[in-house]
C-alpha atoms as a PDB file:
ATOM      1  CA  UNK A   1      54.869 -79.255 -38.027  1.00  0.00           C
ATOM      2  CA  UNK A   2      57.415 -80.280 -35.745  1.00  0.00           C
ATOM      3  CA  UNK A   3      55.407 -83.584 -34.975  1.00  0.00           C
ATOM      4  CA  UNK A   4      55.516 -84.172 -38.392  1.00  0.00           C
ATOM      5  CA  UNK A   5      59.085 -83.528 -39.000  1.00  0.00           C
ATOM      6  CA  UNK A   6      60.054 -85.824 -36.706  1.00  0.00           C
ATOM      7  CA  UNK A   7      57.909 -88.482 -37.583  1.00  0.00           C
ATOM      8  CA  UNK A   8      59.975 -88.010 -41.057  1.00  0.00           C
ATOM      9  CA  UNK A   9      63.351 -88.507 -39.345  1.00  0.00           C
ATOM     10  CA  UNK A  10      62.298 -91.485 -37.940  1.00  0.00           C
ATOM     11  CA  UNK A  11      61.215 -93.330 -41.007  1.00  0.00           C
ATOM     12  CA  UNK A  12      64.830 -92.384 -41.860  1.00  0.00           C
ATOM     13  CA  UNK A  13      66.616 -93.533 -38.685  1.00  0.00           C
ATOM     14  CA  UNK A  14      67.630 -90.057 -37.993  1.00  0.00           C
ATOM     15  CA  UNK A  15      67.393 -88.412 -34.233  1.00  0.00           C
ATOM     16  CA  UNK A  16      66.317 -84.907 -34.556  1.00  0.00           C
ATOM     17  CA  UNK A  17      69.143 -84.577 -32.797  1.00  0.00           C
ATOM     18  CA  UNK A  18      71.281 -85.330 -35.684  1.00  0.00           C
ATOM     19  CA  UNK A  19      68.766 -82.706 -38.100  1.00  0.00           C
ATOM     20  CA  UNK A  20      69.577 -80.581 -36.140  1.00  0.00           C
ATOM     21  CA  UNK A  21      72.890 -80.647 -35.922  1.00  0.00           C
ATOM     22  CA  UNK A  22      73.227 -80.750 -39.840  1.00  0.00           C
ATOM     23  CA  UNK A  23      71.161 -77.745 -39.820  1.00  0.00           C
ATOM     24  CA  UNK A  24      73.180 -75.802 -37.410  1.00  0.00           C
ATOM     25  CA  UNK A  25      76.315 -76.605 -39.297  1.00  0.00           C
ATOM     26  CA  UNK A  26      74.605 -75.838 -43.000  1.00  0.00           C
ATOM     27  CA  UNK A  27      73.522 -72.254 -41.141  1.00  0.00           C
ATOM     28  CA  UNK A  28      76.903 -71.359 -39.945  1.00  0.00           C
ATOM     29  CA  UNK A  29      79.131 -72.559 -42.858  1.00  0.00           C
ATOM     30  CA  UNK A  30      76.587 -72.373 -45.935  1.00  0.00           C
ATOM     31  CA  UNK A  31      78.527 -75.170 -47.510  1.00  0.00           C
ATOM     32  CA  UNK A  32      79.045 -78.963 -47.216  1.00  0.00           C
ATOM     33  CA  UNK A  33      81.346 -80.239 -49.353  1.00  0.00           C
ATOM     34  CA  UNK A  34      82.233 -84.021 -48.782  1.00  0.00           C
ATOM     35  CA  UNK A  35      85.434 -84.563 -49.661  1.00  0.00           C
ATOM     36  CA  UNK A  36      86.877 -81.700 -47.276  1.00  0.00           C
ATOM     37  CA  UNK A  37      86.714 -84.171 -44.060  1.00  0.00           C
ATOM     38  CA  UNK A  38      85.049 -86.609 -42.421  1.00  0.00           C
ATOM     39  CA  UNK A  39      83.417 -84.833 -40.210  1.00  0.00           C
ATOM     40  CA  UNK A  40      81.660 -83.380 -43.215  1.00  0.00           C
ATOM     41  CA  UNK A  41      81.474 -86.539 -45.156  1.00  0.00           C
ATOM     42  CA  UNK A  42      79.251 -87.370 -42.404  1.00  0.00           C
ATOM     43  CA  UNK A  43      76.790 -84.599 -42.774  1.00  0.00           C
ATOM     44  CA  UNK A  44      76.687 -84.635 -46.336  1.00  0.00           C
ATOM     45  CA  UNK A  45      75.486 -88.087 -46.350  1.00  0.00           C
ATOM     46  CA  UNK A  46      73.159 -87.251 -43.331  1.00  0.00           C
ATOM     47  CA  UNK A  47      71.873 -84.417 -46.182  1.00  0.00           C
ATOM     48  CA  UNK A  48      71.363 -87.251 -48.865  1.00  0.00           C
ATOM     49  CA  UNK A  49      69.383 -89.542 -46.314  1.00  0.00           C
ATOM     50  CA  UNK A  50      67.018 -86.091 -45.330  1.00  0.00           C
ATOM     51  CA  UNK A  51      66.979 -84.124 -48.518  1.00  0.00           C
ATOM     52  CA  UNK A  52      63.360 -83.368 -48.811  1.00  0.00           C
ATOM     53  CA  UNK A  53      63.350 -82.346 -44.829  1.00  0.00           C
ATOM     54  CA  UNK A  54      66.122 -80.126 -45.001  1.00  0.00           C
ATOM     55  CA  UNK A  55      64.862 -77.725 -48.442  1.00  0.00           C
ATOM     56  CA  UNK A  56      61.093 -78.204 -46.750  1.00  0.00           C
ATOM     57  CA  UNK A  57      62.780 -76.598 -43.556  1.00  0.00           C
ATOM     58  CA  UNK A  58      65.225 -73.957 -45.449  1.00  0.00           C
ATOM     59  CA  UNK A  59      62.497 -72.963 -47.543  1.00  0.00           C
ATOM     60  CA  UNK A  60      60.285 -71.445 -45.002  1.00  0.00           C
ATOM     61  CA  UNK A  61      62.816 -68.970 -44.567  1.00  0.00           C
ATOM     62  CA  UNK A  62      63.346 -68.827 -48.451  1.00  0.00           C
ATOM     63  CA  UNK A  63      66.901 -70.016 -48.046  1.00  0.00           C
ATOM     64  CA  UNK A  64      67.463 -71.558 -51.358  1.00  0.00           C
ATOM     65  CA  UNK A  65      69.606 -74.782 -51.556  1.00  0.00           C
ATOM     66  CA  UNK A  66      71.855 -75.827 -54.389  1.00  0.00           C
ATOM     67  CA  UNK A  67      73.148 -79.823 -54.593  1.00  0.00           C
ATOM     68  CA  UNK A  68      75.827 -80.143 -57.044  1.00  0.00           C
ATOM     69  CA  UNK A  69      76.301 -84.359 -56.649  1.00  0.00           C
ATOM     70  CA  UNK A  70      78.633 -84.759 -59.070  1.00  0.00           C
ATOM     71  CA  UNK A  71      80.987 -82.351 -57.096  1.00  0.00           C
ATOM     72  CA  UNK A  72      79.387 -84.159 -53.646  1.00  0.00           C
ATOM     73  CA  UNK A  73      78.815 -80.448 -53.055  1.00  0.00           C
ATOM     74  CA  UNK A  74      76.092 -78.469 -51.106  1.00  0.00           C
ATOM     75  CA  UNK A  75      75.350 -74.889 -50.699  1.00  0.00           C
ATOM     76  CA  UNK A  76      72.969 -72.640 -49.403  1.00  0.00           C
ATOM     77  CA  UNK A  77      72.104 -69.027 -50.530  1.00  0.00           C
ATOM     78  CA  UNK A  78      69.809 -66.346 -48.980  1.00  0.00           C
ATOM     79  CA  UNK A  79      66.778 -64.948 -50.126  1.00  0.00           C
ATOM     80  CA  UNK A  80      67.295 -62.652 -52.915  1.00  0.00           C
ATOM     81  CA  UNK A  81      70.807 -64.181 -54.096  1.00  0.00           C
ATOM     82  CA  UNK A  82      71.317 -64.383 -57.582  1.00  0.00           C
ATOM     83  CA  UNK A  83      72.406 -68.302 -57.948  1.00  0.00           C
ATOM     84  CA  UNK A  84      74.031 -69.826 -61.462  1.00  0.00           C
ATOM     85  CA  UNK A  85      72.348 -73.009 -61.743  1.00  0.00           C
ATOM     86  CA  UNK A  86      68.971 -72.070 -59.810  1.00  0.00           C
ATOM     87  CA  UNK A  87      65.444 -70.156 -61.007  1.00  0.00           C
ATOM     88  CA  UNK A  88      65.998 -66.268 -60.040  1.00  0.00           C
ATOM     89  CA  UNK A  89      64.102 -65.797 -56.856  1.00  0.00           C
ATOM     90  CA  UNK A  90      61.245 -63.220 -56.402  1.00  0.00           C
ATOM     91  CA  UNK A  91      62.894 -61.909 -53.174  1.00  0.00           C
ATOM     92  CA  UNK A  92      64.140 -58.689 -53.328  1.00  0.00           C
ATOM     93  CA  UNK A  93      65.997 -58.399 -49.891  1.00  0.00           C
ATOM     94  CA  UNK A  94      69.487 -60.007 -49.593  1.00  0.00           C
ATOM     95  CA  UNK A  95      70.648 -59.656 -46.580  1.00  0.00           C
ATOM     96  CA  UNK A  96      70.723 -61.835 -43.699  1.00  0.00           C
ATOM     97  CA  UNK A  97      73.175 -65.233 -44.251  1.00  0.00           C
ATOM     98  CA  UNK A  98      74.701 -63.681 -47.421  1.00  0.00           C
ATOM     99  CA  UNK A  99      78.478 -64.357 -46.947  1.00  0.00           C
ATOM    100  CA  UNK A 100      79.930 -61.223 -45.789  1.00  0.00           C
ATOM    101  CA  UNK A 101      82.947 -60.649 -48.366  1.00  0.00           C
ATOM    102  CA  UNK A 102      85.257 -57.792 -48.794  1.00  0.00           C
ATOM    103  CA  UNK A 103      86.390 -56.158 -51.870  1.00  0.00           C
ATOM    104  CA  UNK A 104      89.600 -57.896 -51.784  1.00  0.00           C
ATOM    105  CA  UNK A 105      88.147 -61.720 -51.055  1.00  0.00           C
ATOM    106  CA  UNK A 106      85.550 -60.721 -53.588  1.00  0.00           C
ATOM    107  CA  UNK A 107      87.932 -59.622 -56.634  1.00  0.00           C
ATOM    108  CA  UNK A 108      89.968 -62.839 -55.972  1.00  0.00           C
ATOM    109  CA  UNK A 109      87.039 -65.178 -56.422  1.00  0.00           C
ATOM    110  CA  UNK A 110      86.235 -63.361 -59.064  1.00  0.00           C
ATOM    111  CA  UNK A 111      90.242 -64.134 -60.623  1.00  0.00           C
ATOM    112  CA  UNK A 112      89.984 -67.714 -59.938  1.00  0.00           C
ATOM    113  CA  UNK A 113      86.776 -68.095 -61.739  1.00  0.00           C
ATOM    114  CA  UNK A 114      88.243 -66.897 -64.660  1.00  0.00           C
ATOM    115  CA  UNK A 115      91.204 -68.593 -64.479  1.00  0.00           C
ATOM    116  CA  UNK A 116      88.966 -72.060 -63.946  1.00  0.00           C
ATOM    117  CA  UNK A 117      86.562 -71.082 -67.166  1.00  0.00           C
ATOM    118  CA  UNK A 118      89.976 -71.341 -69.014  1.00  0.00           C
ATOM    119  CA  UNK A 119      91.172 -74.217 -67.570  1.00  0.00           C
ATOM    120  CA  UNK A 120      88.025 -75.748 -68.567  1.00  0.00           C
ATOM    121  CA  UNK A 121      87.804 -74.190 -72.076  1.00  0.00           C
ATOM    122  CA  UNK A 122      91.697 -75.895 -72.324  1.00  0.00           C
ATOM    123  CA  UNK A 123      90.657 -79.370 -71.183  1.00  0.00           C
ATOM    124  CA  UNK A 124      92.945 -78.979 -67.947  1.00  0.00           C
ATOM    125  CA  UNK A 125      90.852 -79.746 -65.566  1.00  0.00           C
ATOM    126  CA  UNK A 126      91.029 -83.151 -63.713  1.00  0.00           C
ATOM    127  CA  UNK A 127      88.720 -86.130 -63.088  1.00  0.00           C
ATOM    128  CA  UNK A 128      87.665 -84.647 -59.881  1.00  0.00           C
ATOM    129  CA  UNK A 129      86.406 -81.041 -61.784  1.00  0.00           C
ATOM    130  CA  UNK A 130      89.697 -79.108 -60.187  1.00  0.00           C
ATOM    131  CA  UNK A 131      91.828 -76.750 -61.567  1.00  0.00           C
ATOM    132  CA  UNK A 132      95.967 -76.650 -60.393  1.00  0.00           C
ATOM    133  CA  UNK A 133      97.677 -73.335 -60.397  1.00  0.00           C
ATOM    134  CA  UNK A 134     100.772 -71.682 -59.370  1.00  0.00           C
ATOM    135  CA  UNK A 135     100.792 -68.641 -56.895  1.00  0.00           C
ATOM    136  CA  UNK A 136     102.750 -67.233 -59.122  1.00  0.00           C
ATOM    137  CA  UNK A 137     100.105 -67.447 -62.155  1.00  0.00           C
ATOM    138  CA  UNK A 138      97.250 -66.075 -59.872  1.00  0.00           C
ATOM    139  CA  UNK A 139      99.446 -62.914 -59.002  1.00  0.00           C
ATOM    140  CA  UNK A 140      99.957 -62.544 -62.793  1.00  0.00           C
ATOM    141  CA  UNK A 141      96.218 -63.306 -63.478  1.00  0.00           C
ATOM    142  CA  UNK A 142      95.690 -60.751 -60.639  1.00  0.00           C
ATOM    143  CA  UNK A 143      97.613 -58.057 -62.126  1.00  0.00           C
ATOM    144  CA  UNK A 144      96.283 -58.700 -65.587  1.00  0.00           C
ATOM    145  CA  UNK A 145      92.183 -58.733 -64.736  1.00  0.00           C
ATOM    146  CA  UNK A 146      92.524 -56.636 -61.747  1.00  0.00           C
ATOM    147  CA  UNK A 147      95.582 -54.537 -61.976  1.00  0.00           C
ATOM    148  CA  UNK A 148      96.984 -55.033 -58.366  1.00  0.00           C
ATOM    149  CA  UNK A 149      98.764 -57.880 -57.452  1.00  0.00           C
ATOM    150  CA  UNK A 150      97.906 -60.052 -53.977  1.00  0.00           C
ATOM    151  CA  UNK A 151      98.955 -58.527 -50.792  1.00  0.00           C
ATOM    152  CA  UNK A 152     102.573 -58.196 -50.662  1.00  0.00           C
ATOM    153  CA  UNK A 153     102.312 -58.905 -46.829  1.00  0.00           C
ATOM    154  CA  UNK A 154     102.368 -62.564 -46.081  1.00  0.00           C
ATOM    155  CA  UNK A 155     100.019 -62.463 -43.417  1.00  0.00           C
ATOM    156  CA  UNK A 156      97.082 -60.583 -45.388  1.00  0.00           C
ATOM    157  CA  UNK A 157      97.901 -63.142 -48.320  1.00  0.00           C
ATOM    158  CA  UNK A 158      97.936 -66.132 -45.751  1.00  0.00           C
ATOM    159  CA  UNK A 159      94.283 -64.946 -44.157  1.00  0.00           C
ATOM    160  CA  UNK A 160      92.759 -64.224 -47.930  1.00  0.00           C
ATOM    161  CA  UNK A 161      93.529 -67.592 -48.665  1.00  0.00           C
ATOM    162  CA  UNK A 162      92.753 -69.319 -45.886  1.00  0.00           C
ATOM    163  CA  UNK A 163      89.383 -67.372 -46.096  1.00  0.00           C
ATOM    164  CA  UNK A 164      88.917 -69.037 -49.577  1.00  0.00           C
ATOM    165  CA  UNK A 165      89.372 -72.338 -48.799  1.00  0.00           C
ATOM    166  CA  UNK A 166      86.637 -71.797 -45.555  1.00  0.00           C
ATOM    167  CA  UNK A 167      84.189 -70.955 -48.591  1.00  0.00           C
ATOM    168  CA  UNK A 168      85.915 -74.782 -50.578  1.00  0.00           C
ATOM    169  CA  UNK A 169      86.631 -72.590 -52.865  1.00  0.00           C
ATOM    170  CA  UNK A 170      89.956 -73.878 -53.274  1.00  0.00           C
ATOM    171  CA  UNK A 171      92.767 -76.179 -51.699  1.00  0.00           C
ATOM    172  CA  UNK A 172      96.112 -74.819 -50.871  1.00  0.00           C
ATOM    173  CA  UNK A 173      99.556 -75.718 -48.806  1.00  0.00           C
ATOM    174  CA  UNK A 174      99.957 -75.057 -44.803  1.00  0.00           C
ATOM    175  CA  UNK A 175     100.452 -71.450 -44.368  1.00  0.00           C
ATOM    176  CA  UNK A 176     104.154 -72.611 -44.228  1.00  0.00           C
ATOM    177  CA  UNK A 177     104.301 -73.809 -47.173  1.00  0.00           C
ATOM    178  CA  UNK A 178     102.904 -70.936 -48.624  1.00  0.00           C
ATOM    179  CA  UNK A 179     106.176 -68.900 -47.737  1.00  0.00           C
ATOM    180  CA  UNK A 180     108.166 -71.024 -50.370  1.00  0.00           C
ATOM    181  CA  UNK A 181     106.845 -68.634 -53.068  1.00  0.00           C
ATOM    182  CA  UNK A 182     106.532 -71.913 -55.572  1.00  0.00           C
ATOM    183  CA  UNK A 183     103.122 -72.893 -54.060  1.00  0.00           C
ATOM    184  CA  UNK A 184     100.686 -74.443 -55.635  1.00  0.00           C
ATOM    185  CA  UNK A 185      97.123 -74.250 -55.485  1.00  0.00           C
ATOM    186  CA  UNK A 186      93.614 -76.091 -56.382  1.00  0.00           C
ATOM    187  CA  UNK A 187      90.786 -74.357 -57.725  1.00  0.00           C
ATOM    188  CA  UNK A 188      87.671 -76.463 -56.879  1.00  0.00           C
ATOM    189  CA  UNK A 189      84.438 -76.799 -58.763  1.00  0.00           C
ATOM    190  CA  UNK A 190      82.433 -75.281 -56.251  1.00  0.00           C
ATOM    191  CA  UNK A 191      83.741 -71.670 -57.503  1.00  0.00           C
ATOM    192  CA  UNK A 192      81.071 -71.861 -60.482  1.00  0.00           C
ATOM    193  CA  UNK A 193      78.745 -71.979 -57.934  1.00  0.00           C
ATOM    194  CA  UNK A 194      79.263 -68.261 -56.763  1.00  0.00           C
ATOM    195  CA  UNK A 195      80.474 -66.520 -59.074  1.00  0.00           C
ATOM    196  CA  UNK A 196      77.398 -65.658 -62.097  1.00  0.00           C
ATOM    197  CA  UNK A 197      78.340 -65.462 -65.895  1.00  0.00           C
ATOM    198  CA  UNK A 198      77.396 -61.373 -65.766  1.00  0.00           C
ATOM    199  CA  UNK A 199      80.085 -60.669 -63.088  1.00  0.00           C
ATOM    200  CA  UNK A 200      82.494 -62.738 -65.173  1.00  0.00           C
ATOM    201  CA  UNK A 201      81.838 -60.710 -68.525  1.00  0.00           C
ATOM    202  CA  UNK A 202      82.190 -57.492 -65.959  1.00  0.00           C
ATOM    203  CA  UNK A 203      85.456 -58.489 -65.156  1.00  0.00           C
ATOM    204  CA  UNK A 204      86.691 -59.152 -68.715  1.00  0.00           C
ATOM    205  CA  UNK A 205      85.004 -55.536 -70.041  1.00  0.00           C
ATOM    206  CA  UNK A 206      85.502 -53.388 -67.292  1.00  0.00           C
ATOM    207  CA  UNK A 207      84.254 -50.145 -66.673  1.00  0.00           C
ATOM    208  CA  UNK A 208      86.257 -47.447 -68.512  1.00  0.00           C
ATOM    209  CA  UNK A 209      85.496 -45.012 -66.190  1.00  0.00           C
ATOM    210  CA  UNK A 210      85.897 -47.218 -63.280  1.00  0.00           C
ATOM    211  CA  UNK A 211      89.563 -48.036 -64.844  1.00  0.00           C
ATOM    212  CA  UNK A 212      90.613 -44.387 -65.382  1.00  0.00           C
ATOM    213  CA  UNK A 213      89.669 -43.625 -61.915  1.00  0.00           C
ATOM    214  CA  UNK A 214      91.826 -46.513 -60.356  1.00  0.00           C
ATOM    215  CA  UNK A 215      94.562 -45.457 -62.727  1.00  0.00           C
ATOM    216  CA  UNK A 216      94.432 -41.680 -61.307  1.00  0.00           C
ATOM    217  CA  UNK A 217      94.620 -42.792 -57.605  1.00  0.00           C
ATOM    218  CA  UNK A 218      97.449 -45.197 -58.673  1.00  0.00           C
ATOM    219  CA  UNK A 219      99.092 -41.775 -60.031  1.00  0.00           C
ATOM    220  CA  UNK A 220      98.107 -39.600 -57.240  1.00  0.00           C
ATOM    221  CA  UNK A 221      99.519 -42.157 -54.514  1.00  0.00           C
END
């Protein structure tokens, strides 16, 4: 196999080296997204030149890979991962290379999603498939969907965002920046790409019971 493999890269004037060295970085980020850098420009296109290689490779270990190239956006998902855009996959076991998100980073994703869905519905999003929005309207969209606001503490907001746009999820100002309390933000395409339509329609009909619990330990506090 590993004859092979490399007898692959070198019809494609790639060292395996260089394979492996996309493969490491695919691993440890689970995202490429070219537009972020060069550095990942340069592995994206790498990607495009090895496609068939790379899937072959991730799908021994039943990592599934989805290529959004109108976005010039790749992502990988462990076995067992429910993926919009990609057959349901027989594995039942999810563990593994899952990204490991708290509650927090998770409800926040979930805000933004819904907040891009709109955007889209509304025709505001730009030639690029991004979404601009304030701080100030993702605390409000926060409080509305969620019914807590972002952390009050600048540091825990700085490190949830800063999280998000590790996952090019979204774009946002220099930590700095951030302390203006006018900052604006961009909501990147990407987001459709983890978040499914069933957690979206959870979020907009919540739980009752859920709800009247959160309300009674907002009470109790």
């Amino acid at each position: 196999m590993r004859d092979a493999l490399d007898s692959q890269l070198n019809e494609r004037g790639i060292s395996p080296e260089a394979f492996s060295e996309l493969m490491i970085r695919l691993l440890d980020r689970g995202v490429l997204c070219r537009d972020e850098s060069q550095r990942e420009a340069e592995l994206y296109d790498r990607y495009l030149q090895v496609t068939e290689q790379v899937e072959d490779y991730l799908s021994v270990l039943r990592i599934r890979v989805l290529h959004e190239p109108r976005f010039n956006l790749l992502r990988i998902f462990p076995p067992g991962a429910e993926v919009p855009g990609l057959a349901d996959s027989e594995d039942s076991f999810s563990n593994g290379l899952r990204e490991r998100l708290n509650q927090q980073e998770v409800a926040l994703i979930l805000v933004l999603r819904a907040e891009y869905d709109q955007a889209l519905r509304e025709g505001q999003v730009d030639e690029f498939g991004q979404v601009m929005l304030s701080l100030e309207a993702l605390n409000l969209s926060c409080r509305n969907l969620l019914g807590r606001s972002l952390p009050e503490q600048q540091g825990e907001r700085k490190a949830l965002l800063r999280r998000l746009r590790q996952l090019r999820l979204i774009r946002s100002p220099s930590d700095a920046a951030l302390d203006e309390g006018e900052a604006w933000l961009t909501i990147r395409p990407g987001i459709i790409s983890l978040v499914t339509d069933s957690a979206l329609a959870q979020l907009a009909n919540p739980d009752p019971d859920e709800n009247a619990d959160r309300q009674s330990a907002e009470e109790n506090h």
